[in-house]
Protein backbone atom coordinates (compact mmCIF):
# COMPACT_ATOMS: atom_id res chain seq x y z
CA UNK A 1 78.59 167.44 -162.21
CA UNK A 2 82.10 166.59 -162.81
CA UNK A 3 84.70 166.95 -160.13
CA UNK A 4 86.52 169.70 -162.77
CA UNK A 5 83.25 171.49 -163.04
CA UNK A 6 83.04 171.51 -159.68
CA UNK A 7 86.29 172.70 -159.18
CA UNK A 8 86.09 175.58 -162.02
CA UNK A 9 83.02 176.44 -160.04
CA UNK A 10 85.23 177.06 -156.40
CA UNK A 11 86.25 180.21 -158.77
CA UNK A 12 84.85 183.96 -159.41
CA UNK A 13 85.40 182.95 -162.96
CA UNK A 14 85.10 179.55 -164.83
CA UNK A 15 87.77 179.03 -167.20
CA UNK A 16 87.28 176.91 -170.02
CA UNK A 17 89.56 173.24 -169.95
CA UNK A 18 92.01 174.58 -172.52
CA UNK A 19 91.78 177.93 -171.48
CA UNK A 20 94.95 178.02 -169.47
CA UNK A 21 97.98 176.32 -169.40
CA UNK A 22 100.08 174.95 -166.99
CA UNK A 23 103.52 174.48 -169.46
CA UNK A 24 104.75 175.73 -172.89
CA UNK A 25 106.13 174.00 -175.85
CA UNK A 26 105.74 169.79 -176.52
CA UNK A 27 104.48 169.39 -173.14
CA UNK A 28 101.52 171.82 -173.00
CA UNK A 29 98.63 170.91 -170.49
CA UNK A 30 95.22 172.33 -170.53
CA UNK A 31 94.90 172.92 -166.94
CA UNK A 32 91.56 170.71 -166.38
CA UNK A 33 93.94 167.76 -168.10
CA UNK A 34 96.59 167.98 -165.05
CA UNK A 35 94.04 168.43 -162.07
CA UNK A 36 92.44 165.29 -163.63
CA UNK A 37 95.72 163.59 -163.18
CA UNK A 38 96.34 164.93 -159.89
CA UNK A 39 92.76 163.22 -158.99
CA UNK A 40 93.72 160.11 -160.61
CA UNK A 41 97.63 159.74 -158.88
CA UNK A 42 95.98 160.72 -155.95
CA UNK A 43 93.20 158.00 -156.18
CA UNK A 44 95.94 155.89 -157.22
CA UNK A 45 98.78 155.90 -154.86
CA UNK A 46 97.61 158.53 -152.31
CA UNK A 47 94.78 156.20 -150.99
CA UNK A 48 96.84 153.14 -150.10
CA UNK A 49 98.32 155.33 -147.29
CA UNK A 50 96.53 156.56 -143.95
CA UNK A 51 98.31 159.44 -143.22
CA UNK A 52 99.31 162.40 -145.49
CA UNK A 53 102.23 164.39 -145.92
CA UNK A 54 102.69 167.44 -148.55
CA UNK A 55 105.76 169.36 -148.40
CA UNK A 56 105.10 173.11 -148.36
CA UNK A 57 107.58 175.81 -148.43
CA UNK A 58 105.16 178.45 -148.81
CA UNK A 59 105.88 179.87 -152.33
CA UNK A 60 103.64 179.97 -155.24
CA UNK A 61 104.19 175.96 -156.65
CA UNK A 62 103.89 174.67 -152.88
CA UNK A 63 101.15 177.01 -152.54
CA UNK A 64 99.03 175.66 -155.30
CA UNK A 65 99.41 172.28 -154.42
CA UNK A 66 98.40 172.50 -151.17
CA UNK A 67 95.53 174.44 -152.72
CA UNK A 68 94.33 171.80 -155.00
CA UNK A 69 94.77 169.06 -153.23
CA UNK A 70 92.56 170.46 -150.27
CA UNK A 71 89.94 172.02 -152.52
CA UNK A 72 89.57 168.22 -154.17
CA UNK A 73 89.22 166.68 -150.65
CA UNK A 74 86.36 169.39 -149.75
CA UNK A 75 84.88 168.63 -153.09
CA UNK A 76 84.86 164.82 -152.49
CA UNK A 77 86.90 163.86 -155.02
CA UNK A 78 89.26 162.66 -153.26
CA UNK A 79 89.22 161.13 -149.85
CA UNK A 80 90.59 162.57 -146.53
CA UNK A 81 93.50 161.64 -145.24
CA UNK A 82 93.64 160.09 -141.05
CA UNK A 83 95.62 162.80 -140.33
């Protein structure tokens, strides 16, 4: 099982990959194409680092972040930070 699968599976529903989008116009993203982005910058450049940080303000674009990225760490798909 994929790590989107996996993810769409976290859900009450399981939205298709191009379901849902994430922008409008030229730059439209199916949703599934940006978390599997986020996975790969993460794996990328996140990794090289011990320690974490994620800024968080607590409204809704903060929120999801924070949301994704930990639901991809419980999933395995990417590691844990140290702290």
């Amino acid at each position: 099982m994929s790590v989107i699968e996996k993810l769409y599976g976290v859900g009450r529903d399981r939205p298709s990959r191009s379901h849902a989008s994430l922008f409008s116009g030229d730059h439209k993203r199916a949703v599934g194409e940006c978390v599997e982005r986020t996975v790969a910058n993460m794996l990328a450049h996140a990794t090289a680092y011990d320690h974490g940080i994620i800024a968080y303000s607590g409204g809704k674009d903060s929120t999801a972040v924070v949301s994704v990225i930990v639901t991809l760490i419980r999933l395995g798909a990417i590691p844990a930070p140290k702290t």
